[in-house]
PDB file of N, CA and C in Angstrom:
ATOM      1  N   UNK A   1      -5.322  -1.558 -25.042  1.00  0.00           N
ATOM      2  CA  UNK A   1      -4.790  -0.306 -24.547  1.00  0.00           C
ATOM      3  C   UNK A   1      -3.837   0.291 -25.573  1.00  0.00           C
ATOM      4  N   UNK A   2      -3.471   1.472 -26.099  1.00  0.00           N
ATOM      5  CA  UNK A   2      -2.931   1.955 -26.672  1.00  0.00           C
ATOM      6  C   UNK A   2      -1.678   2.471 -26.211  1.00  0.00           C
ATOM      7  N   UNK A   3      -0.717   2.370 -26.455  1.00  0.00           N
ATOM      8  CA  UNK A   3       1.126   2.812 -26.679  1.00  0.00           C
ATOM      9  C   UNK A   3       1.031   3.847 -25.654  1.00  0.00           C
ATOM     10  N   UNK A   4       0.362   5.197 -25.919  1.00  0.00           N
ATOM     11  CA  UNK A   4      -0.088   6.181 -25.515  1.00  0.00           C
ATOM     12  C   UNK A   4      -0.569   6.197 -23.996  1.00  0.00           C
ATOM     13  N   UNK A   5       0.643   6.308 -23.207  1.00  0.00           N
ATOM     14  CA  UNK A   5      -0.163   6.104 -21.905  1.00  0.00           C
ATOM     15  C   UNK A   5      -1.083   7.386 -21.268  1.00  0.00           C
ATOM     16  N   UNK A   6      -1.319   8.717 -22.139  1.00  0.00           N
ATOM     17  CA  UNK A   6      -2.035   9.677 -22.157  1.00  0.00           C
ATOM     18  C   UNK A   6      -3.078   9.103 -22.604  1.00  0.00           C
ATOM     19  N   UNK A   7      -3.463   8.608 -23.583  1.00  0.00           N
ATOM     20  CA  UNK A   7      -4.727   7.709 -23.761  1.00  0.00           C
ATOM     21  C   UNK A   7      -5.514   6.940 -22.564  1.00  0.00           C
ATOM     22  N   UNK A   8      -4.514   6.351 -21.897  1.00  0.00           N
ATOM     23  CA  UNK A   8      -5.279   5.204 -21.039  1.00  0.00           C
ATOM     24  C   UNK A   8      -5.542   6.241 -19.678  1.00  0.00           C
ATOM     25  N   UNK A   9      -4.704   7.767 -19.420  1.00  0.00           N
ATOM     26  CA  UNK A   9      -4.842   8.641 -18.470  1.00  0.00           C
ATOM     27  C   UNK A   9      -6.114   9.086 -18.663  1.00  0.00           C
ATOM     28  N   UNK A  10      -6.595   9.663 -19.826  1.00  0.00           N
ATOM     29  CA  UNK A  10      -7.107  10.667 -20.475  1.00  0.00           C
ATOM     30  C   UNK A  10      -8.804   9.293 -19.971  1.00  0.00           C
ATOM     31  N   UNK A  11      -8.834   7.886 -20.227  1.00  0.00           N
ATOM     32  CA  UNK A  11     -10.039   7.496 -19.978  1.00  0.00           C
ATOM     33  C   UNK A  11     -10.384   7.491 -18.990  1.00  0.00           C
ATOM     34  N   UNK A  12      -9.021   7.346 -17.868  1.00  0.00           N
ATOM     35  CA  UNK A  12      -8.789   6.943 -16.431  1.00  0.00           C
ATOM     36  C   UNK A  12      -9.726   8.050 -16.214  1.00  0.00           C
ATOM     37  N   UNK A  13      -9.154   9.474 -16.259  1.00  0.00           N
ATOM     38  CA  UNK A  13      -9.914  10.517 -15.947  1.00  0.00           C
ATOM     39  C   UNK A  13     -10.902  10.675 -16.261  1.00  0.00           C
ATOM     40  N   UNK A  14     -11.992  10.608 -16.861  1.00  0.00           N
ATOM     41  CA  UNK A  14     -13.110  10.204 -17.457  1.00  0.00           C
ATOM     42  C   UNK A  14     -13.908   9.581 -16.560  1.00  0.00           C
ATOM     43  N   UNK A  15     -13.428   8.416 -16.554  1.00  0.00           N
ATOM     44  CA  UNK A  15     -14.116   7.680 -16.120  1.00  0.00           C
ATOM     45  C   UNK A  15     -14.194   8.127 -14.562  1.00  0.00           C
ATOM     46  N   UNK A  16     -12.917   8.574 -14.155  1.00  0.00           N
ATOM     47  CA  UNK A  16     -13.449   8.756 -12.714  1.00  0.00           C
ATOM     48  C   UNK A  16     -13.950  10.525 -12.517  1.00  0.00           C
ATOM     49  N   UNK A  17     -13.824  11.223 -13.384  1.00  0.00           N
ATOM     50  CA  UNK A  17     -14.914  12.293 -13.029  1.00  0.00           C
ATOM     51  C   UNK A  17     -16.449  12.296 -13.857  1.00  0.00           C
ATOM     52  N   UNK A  18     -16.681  11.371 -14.159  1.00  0.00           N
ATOM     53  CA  UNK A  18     -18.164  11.003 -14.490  1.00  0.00           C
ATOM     54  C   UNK A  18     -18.533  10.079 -13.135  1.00  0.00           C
ATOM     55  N   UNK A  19     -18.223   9.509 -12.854  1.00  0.00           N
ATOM     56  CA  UNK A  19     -18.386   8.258 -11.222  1.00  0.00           C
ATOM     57  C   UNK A  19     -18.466  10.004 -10.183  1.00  0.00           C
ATOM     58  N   UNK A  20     -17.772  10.552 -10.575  1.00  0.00           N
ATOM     59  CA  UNK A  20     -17.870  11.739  -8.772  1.00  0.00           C
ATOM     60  C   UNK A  20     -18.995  12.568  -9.318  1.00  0.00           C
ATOM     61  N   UNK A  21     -19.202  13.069 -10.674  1.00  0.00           N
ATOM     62  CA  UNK A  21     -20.161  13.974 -11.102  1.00  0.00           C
ATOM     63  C   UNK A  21     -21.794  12.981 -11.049  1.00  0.00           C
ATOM     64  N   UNK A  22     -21.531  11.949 -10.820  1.00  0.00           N
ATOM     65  CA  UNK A  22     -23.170  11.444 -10.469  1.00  0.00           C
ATOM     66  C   UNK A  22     -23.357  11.274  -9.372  1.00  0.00           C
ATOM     67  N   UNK A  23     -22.243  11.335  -8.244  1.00  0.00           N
ATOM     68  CA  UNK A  23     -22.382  11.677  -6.979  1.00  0.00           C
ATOM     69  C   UNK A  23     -22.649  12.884  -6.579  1.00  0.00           C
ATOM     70  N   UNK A  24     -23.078  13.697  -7.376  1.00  0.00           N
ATOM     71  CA  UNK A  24     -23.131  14.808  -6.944  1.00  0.00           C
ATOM     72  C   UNK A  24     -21.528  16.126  -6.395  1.00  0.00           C
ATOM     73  N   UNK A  25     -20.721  15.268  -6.498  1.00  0.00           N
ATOM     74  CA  UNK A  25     -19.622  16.047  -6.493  1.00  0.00           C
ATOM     75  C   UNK A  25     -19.190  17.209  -7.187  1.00  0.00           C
ATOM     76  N   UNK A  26     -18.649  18.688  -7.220  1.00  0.00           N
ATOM     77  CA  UNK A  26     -18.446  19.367  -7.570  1.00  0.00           C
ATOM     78  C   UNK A  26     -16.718  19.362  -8.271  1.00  0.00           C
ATOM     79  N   UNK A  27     -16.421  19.858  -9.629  1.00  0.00           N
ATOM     80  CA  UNK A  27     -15.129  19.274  -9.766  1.00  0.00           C
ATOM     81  C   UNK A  27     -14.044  20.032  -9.252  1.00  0.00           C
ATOM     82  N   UNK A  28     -14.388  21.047  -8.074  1.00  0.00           N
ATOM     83  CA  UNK A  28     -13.326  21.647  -7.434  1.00  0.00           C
ATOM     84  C   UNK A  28     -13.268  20.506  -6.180  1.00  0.00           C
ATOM     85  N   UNK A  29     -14.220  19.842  -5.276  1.00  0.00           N
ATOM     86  CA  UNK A  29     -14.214  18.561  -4.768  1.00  0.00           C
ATOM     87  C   UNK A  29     -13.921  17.803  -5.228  1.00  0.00           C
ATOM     88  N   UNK A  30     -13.810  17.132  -6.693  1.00  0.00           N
ATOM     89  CA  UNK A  30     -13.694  15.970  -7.079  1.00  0.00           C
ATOM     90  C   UNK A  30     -11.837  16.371  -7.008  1.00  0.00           C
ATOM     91  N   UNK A  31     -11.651  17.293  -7.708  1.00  0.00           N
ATOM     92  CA  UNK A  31      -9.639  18.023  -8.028  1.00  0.00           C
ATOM     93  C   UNK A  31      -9.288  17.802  -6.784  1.00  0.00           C
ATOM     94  N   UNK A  32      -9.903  18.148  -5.468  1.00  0.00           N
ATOM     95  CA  UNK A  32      -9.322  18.254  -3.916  1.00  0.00           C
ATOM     96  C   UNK A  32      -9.072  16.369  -3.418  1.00  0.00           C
ATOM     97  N   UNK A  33     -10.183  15.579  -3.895  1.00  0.00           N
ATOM     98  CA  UNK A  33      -9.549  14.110  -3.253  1.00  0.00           C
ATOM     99  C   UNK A  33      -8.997  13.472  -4.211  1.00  0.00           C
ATOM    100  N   UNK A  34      -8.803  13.640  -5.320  1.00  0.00           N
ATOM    101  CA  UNK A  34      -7.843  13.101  -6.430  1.00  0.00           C
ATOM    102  C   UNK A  34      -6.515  13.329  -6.018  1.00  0.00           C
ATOM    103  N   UNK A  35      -5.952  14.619  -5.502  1.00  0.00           N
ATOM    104  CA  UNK A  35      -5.058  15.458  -4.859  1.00  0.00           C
ATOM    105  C   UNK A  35      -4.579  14.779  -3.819  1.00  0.00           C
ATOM    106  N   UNK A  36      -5.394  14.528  -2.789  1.00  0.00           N
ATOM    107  CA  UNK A  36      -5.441  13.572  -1.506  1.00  0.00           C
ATOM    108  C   UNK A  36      -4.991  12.149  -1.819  1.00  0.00           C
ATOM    109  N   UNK A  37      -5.774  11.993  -2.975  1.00  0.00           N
ATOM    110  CA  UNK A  37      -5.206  10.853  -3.434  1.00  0.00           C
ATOM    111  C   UNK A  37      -3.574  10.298  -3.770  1.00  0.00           C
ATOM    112  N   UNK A  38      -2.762  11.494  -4.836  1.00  0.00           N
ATOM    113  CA  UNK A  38      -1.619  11.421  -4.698  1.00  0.00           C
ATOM    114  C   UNK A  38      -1.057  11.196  -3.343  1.00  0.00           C
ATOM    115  N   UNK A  39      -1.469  11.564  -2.254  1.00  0.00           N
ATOM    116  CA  UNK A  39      -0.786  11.516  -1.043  1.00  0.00           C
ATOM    117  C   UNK A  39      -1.115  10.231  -0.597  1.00  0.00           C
ATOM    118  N   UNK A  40      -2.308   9.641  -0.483  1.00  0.00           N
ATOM    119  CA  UNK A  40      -2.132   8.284  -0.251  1.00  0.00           C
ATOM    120  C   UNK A  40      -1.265   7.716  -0.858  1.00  0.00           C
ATOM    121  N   UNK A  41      -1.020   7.280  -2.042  1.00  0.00           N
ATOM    122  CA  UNK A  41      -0.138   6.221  -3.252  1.00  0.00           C
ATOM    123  C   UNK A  41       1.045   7.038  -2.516  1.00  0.00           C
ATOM    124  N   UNK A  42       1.464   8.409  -2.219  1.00  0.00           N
ATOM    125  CA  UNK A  42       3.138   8.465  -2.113  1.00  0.00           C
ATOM    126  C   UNK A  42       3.487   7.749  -0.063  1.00  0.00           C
ATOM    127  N   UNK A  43       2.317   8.067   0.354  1.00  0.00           N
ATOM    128  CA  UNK A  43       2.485   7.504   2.084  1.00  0.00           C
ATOM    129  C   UNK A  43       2.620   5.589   1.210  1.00  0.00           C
ATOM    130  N   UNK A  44       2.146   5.170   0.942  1.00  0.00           N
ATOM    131  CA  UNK A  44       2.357   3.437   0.431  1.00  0.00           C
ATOM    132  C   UNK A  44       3.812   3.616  -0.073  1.00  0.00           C
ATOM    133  N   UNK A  45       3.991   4.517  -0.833  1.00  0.00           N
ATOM    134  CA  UNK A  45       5.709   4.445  -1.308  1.00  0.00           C
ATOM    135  C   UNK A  45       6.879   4.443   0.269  1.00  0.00           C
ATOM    136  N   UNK A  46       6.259   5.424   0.972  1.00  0.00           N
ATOM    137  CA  UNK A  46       7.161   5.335   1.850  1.00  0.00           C
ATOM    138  C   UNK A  46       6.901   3.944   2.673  1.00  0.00           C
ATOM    139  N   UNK A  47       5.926   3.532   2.525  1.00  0.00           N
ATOM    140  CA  UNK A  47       5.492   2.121   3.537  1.00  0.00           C
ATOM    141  C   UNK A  47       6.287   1.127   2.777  1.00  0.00           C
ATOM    142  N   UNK A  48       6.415   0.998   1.796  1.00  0.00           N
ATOM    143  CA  UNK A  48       6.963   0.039   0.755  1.00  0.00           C
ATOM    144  C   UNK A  48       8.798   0.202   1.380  1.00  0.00           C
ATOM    145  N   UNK A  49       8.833   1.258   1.162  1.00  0.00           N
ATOM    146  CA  UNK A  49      10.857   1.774   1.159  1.00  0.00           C
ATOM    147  C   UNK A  49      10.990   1.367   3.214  1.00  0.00           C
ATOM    148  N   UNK A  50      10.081   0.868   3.852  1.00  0.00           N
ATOM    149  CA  UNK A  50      10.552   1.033   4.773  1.00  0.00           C
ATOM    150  C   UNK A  50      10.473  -0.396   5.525  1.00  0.00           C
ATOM    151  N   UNK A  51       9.513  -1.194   4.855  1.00  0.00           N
ATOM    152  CA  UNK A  51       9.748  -2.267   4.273  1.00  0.00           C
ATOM    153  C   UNK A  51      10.467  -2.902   3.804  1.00  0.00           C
ATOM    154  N   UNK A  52      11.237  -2.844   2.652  1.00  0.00           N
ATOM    155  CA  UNK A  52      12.120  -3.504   1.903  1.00  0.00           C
ATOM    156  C   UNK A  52      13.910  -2.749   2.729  1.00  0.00           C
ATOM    157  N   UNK A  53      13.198  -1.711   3.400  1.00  0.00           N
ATOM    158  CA  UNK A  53      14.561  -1.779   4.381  1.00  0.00           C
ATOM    159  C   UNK A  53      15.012  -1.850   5.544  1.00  0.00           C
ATOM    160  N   UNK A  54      13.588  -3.129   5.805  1.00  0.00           N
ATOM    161  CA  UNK A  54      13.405  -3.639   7.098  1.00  0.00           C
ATOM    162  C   UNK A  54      13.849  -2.627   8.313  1.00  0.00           C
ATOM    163  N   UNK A  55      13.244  -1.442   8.089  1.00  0.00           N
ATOM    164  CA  UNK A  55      13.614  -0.199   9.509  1.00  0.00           C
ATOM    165  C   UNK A  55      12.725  -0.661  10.507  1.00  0.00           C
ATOM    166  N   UNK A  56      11.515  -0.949  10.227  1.00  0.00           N
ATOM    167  CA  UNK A  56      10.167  -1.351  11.365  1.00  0.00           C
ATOM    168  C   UNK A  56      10.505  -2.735  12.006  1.00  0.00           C
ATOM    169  N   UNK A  57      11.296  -2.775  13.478  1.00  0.00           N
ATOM    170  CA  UNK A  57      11.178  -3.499  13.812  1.00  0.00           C
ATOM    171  C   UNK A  57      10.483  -4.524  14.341  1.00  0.00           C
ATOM    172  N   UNK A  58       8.869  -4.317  13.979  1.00  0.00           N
ATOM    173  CA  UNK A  58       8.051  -4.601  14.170  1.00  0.00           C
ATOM    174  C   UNK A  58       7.287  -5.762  13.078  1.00  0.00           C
ATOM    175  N   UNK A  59       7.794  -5.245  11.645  1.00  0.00           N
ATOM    176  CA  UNK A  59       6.956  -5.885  10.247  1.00  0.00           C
ATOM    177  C   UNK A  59       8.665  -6.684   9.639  1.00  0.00           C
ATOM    178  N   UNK A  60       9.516  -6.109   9.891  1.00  0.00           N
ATOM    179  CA  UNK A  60      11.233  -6.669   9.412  1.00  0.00           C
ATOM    180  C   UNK A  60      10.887  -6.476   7.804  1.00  0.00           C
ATOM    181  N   UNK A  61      11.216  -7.365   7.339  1.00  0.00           N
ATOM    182  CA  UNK A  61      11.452  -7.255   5.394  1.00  0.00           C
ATOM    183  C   UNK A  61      10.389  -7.378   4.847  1.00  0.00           C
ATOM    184  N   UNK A  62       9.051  -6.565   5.000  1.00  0.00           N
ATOM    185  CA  UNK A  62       7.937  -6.919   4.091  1.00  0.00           C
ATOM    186  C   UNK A  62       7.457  -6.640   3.245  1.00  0.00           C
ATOM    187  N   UNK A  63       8.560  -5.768   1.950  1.00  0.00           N
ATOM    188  CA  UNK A  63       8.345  -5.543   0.729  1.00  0.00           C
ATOM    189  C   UNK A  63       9.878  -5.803   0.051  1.00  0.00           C
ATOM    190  N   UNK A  64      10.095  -5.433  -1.162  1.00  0.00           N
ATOM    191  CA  UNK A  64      10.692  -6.241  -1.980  1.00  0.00           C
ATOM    192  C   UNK A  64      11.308  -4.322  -2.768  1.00  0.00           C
ATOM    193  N   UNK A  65      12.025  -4.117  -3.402  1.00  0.00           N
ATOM    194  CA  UNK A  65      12.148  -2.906  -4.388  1.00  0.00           C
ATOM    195  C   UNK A  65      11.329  -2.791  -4.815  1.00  0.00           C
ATOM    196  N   UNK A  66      10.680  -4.060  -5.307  1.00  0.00           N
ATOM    197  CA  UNK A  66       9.341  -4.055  -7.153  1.00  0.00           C
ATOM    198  C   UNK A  66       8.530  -3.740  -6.375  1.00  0.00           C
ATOM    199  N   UNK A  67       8.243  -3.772  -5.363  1.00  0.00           N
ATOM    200  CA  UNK A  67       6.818  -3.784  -4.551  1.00  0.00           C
ATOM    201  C   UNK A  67       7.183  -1.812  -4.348  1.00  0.00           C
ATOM    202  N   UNK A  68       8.417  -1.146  -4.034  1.00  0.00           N
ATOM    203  CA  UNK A  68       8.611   0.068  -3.754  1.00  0.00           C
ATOM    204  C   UNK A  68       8.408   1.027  -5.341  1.00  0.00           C
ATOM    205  N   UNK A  69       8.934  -0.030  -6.275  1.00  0.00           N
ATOM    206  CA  UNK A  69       8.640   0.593  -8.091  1.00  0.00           C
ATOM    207  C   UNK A  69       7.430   0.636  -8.393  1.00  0.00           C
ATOM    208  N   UNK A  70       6.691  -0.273  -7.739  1.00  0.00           N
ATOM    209  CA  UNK A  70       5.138  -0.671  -8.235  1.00  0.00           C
ATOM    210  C   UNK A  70       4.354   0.958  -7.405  1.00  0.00           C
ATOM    211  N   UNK A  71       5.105   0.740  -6.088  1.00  0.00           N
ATOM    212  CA  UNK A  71       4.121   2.191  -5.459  1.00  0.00           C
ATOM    213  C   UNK A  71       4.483   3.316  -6.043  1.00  0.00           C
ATOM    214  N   UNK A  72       5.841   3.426  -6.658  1.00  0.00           N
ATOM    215  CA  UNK A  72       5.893   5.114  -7.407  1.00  0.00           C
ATOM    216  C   UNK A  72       5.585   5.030  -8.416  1.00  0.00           C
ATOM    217  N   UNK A  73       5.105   3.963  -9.155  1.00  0.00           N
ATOM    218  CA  UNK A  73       4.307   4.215 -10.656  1.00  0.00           C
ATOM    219  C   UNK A  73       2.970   4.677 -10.291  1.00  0.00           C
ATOM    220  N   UNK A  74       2.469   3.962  -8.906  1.00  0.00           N
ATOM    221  CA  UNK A  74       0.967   4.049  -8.950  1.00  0.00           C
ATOM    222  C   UNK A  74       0.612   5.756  -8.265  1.00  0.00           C
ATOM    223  N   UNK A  75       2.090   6.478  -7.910  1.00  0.00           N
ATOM    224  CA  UNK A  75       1.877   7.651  -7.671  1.00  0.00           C
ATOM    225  C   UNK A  75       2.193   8.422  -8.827  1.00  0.00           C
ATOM    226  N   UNK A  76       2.546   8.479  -9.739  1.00  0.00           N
ATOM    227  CA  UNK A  76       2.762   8.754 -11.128  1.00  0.00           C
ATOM    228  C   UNK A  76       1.261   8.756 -11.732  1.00  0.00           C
ATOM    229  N   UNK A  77       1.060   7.579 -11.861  1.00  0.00           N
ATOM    230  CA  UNK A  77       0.080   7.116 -12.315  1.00  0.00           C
ATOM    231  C   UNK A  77      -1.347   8.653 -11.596  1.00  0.00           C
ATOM    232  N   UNK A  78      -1.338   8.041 -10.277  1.00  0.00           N
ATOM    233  CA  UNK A  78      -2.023   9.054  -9.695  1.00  0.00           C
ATOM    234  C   UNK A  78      -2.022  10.409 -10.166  1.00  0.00           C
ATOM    235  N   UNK A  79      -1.054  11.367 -10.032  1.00  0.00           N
ATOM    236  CA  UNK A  79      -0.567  12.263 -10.160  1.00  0.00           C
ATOM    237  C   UNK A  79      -0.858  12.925 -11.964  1.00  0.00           C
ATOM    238  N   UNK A  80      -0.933  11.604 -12.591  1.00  0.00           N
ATOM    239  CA  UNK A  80      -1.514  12.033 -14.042  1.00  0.00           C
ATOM    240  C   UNK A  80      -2.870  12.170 -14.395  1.00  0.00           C
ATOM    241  N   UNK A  81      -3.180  10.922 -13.844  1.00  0.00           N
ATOM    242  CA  UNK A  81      -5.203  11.304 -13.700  1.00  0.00           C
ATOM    243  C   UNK A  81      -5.926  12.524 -13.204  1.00  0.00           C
ATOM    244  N   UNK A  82      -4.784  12.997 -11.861  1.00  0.00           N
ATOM    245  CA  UNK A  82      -5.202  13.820 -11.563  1.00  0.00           C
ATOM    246  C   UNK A  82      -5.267  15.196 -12.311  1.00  0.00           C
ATOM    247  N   UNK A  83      -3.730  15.190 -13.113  1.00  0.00           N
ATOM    248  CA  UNK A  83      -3.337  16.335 -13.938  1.00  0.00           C
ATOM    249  C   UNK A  83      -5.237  16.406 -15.331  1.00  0.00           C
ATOM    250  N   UNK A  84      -4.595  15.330 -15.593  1.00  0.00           N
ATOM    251  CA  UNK A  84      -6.180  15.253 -16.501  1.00  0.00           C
ATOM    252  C   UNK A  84      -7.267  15.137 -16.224  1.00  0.00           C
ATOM    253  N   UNK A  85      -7.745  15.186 -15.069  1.00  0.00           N
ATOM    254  CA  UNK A  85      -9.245  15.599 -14.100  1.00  0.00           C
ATOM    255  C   UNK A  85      -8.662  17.026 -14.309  1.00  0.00           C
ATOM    256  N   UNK A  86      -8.139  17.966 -14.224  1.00  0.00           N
ATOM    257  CA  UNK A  86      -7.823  18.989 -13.760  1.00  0.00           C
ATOM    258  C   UNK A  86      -7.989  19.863 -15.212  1.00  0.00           C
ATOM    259  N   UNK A  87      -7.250  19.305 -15.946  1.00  0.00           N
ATOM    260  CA  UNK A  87      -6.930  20.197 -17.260  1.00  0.00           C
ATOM    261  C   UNK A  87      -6.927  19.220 -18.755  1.00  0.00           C
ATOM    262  N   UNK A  88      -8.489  18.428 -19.033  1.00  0.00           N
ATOM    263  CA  UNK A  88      -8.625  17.695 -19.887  1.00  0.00           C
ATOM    264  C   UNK A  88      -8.594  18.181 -21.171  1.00  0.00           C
ATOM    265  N   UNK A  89      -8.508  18.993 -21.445  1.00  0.00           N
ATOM    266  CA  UNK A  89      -8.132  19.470 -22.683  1.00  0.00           C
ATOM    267  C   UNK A  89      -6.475  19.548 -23.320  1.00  0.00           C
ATOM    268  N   UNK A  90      -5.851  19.928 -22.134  1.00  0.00           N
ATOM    269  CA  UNK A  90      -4.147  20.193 -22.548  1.00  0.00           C
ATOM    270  C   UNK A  90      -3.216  19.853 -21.356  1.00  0.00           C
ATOM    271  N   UNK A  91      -3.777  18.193 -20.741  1.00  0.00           N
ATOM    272  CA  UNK A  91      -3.078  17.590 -20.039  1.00  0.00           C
ATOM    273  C   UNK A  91      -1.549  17.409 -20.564  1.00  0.00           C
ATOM    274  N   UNK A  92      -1.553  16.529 -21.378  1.00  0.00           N
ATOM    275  CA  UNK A  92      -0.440  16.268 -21.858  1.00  0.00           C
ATOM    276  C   UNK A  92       0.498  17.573 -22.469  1.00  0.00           C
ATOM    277  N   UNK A  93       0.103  18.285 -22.732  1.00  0.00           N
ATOM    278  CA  UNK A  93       0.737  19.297 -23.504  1.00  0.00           C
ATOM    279  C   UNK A  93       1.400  20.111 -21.977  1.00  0.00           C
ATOM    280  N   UNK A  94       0.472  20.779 -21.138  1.00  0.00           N
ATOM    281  CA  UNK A  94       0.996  21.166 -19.649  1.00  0.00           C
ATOM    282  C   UNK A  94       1.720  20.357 -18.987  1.00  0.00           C
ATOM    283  N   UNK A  95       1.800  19.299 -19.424  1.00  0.00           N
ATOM    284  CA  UNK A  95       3.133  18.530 -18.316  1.00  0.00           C
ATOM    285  C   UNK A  95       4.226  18.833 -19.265  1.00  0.00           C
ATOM    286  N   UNK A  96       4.266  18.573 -20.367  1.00  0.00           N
ATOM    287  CA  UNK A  96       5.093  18.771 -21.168  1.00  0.00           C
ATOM    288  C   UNK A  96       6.132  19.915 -20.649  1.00  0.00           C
ATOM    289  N   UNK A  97       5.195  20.946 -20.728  1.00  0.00           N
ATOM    290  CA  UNK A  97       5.655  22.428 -20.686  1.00  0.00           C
ATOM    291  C   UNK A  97       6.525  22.797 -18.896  1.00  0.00           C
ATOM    292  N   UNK A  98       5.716  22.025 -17.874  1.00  0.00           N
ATOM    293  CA  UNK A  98       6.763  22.166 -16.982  1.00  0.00           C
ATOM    294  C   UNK A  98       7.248  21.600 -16.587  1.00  0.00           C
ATOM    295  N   UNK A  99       7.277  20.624 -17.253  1.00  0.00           N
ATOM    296  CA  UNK A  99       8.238  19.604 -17.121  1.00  0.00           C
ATOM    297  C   UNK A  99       9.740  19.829 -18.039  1.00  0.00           C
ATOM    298  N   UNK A 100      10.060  20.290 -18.989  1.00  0.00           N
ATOM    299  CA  UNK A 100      10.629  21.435 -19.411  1.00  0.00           C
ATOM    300  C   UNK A 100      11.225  22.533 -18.732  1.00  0.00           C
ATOM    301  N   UNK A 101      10.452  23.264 -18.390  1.00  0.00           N
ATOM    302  CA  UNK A 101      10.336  24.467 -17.251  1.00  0.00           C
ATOM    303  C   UNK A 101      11.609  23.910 -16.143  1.00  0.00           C
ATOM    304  N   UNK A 102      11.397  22.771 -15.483  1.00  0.00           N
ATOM    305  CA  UNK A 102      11.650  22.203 -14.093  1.00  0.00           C
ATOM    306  C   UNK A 102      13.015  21.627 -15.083  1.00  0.00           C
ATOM    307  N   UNK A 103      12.913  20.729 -16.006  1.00  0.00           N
ATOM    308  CA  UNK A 103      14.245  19.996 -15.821  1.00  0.00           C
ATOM    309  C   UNK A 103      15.569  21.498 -16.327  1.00  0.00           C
ATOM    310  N   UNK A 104      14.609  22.345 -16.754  1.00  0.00           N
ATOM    311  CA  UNK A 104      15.846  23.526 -17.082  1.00  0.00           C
ATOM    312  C   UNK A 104      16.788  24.125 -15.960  1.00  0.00           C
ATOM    313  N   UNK A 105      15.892  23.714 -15.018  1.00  0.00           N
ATOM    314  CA  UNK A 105      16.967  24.127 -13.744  1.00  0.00           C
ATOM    315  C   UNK A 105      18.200  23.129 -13.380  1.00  0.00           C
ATOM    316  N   UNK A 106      17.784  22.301 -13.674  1.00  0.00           N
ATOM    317  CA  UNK A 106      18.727  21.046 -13.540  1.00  0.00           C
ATOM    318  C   UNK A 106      19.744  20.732 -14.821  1.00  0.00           C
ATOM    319  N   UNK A 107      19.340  20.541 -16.010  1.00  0.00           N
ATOM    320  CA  UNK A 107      19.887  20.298 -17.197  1.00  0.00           C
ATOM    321  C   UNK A 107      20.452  21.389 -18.311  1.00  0.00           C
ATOM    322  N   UNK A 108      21.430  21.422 -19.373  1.00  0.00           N
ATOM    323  CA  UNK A 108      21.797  21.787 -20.162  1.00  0.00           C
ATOM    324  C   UNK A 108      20.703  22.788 -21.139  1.00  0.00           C
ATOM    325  N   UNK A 109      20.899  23.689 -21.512  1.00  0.00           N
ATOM    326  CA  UNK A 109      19.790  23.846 -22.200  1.00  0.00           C
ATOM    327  C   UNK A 109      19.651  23.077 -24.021  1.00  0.00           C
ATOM    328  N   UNK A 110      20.450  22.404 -24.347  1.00  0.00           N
ATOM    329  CA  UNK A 110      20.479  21.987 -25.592  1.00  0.00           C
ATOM    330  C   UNK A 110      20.317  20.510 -25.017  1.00  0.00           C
ATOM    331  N   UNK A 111      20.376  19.991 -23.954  1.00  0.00           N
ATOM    332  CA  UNK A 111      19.545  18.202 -23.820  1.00  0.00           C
ATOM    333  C   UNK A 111      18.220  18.650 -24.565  1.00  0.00           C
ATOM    334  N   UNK A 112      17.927  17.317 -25.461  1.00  0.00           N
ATOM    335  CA  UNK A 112      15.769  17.378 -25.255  1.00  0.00           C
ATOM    336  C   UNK A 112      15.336  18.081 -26.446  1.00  0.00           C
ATOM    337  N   UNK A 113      16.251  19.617 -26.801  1.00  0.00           N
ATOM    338  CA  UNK A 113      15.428  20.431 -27.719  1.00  0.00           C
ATOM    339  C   UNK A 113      15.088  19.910 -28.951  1.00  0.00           C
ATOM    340  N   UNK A 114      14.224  20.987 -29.609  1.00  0.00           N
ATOM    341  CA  UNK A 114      14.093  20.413 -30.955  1.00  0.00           C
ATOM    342  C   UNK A 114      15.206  21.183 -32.148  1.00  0.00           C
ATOM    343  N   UNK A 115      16.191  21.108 -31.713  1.00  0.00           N
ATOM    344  CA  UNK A 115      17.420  21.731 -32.706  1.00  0.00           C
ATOM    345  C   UNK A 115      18.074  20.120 -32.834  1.00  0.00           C
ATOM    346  N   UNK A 116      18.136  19.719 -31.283  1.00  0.00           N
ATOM    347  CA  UNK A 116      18.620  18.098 -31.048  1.00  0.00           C
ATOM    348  C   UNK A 116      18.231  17.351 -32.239  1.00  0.00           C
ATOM    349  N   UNK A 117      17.304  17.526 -32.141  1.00  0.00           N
ATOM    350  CA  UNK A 117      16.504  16.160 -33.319  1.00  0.00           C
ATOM    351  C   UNK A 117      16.323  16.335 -34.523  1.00  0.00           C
TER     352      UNK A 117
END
């Protein structure tokens, strides 16, 4: 696997819109349960956090933090495949950009830039 976790996104995606395109799937269908998908992996995040803070009096302590870190990577994770099913050409470059966009509301404008570096 390469450093580059856009690399290992970029096959992820691949690989799973070639698997829906021989199903006959259309890639405005294939973009809609990839989508769905993020929402599964973030409902497990909340199953995980509710878990490890034993609220369900029913299940008590049955996850751990790592088990709650492990589910928001795999919605990350999600959430990037999906970006690159979506826009395989300038995945990485479009997160970039609003991701940027978004932390400007929050942050300094001289964190990050390239004057910084």
């Amino acid at each position: 696997m390469s450093n580059d976790p856009w690399n290992t996104i970029r096959t992820l995606a691949a690989l799973f819109t070639q698997l829906d395109a021989g199903r006959g799937m259309t890639p405005e269908e294939q973009w809609t349960l990839q989508v769905l998908k993020i929402s599964e992996e973030v409902g497990e995040a909340a199953q995980a956090v509710i878990g490890a803070r034993a609220t369900n009096p029913r299940k008590g302590h049955s996850h751990t933090w790592d088990h709650v870190q492990e589910e928001v990577a795999d919605c990350v994770i999600t959430g990037m495949v999906a970006l690159a099913r979506m826009r395989p050409a300038d995945a990485p470059d479009y997160f970039a950009a609003v991701l940027a966009k978004k932390a400007a509301n929050f942050l300094p404008t001289s964190i990050g830039t390239a004057e910084d570096t």
